[in-house]
Protein backbone atom coordinates (compact mmCIF):
# COMPACT_ATOMS: atom_id res chain seq x y z
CA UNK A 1 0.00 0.00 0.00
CA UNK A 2 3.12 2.27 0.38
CA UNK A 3 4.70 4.30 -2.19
CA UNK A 4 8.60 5.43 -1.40
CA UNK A 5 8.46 9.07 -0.75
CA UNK A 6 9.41 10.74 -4.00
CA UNK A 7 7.12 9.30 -6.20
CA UNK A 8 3.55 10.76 -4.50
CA UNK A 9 4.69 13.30 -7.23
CA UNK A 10 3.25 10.44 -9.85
CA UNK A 11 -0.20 10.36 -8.51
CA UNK A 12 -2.45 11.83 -10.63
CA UNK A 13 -4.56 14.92 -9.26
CA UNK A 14 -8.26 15.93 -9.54
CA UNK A 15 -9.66 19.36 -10.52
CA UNK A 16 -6.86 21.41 -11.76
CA UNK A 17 -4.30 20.86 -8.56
CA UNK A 18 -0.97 19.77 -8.89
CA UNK A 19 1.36 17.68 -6.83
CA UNK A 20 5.02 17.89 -7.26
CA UNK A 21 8.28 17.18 -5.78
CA UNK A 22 10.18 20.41 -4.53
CA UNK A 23 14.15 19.79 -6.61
CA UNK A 24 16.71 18.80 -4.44
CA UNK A 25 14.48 16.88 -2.04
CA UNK A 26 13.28 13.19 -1.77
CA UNK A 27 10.03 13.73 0.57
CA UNK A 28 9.18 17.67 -0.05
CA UNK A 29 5.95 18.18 -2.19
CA UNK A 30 4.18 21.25 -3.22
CA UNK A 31 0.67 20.84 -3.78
CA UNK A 32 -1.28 23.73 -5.75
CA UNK A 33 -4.78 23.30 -4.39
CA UNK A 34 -7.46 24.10 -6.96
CA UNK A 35 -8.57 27.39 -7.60
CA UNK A 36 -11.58 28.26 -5.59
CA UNK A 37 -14.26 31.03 -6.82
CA UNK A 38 -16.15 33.10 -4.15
CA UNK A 39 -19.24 35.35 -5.10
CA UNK A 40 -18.96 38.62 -2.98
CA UNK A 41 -21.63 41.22 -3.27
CA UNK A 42 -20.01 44.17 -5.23
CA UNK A 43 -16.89 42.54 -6.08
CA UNK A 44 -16.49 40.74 -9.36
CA UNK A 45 -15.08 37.10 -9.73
CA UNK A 46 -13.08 36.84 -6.22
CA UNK A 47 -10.58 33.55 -6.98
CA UNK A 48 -7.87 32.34 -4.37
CA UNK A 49 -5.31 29.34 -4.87
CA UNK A 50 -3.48 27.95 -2.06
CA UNK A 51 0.08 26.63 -2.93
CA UNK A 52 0.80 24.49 0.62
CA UNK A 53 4.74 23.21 0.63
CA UNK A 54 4.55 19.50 3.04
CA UNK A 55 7.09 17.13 3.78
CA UNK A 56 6.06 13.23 3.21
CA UNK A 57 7.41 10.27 5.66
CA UNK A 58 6.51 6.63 5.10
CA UNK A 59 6.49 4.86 7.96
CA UNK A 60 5.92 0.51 8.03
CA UNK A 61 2.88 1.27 8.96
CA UNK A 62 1.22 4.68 8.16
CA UNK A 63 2.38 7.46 5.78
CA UNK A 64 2.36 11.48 7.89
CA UNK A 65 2.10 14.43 5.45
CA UNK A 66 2.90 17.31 7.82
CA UNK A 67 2.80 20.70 6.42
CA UNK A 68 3.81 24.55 8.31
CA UNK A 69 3.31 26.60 4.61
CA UNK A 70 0.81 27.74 2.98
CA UNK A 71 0.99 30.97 0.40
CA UNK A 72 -2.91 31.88 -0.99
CA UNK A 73 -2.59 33.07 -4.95
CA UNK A 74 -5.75 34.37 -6.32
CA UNK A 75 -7.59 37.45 -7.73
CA UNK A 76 -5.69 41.33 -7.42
CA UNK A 77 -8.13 41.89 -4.26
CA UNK A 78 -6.48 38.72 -2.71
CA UNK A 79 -2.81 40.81 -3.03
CA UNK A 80 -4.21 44.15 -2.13
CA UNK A 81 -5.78 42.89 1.53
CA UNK A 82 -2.47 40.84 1.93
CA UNK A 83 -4.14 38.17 3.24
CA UNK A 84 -1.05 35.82 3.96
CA UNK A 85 -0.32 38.40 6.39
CA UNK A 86 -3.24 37.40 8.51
CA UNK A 87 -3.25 33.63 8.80
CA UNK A 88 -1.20 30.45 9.73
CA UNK A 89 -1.50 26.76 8.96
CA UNK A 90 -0.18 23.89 10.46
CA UNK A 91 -1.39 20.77 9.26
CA UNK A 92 -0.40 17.25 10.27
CA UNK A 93 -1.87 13.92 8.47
CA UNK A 94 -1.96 10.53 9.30
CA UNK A 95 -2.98 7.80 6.99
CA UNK A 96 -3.16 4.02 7.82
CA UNK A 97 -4.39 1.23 6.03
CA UNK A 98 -5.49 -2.40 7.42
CA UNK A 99 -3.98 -5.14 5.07
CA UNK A 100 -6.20 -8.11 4.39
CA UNK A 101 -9.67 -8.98 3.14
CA UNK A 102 -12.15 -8.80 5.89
C-alpha cells in the first residue's frame, strides 16, 4: 500500500491541482490546491489558490504528510488585503491502512 516518498509526485490529481516534488528533495511536495471562486456582493469574480509546501514520511505502517506553509494566490483583491499576512496553517496527516480482506 506504500509508495517510497518521492514518487507521490506520480499520482495523478483531480480538478486542476498539482502535486510535485520540490528539486533537491526526496520527501518535499508542493501541492497547488485548486482554484476556488467566491461570489462577494459588489466585487467581481473573487478567486484564491493555495500553494501548501509538506514534507512526506513513510512509515511501516502509516504514511504522515505534515505541512507549516501555505501561500494563498488568487484574484488582485487577494494581493491588495495581503491576506497571507493574517493567517497560519499547520497541518499534520496521518494515513493508515489495514492489510487483508475482511
Amino acid at each position: 500500500m506504500q509508495l517510497p516518498a518521492g514518487q507521490y509526485a506520480c499520482v495523478p490529481m483531480p480538478l486542476d491541482s498539482s502535486l510535485s516534488r520540490i528539486r533537491g528533495t526526496a520527501d518535499e511536495f508542493k501541492l497547488i490546491v485548486p482554484p476556488m471562486q467566491f461570489k462577494v456582493p459588489g466585487i467581481p469574480g473573487v478567486e484564491v489558490r493555495p500553494v501548501v509546501n509538506a514534507k512526506v514520511t513513510v512509515e511501516p505502517d502509516r504514511v504522515v504528510v505534515v505541512s507549516d506553509s501555505c501561500i494563498i494566490h488568487g484574484s488582485p483583491m487577494i494581493e491588495q488585503i495581503r491576506l497571507n499576512d493574517h493567517f497560519d496553517i499547520t497541518v499534520r496527516i496521518c494515513l493508515t491502512w489495514a492489510s487483508g480482506a475482511e
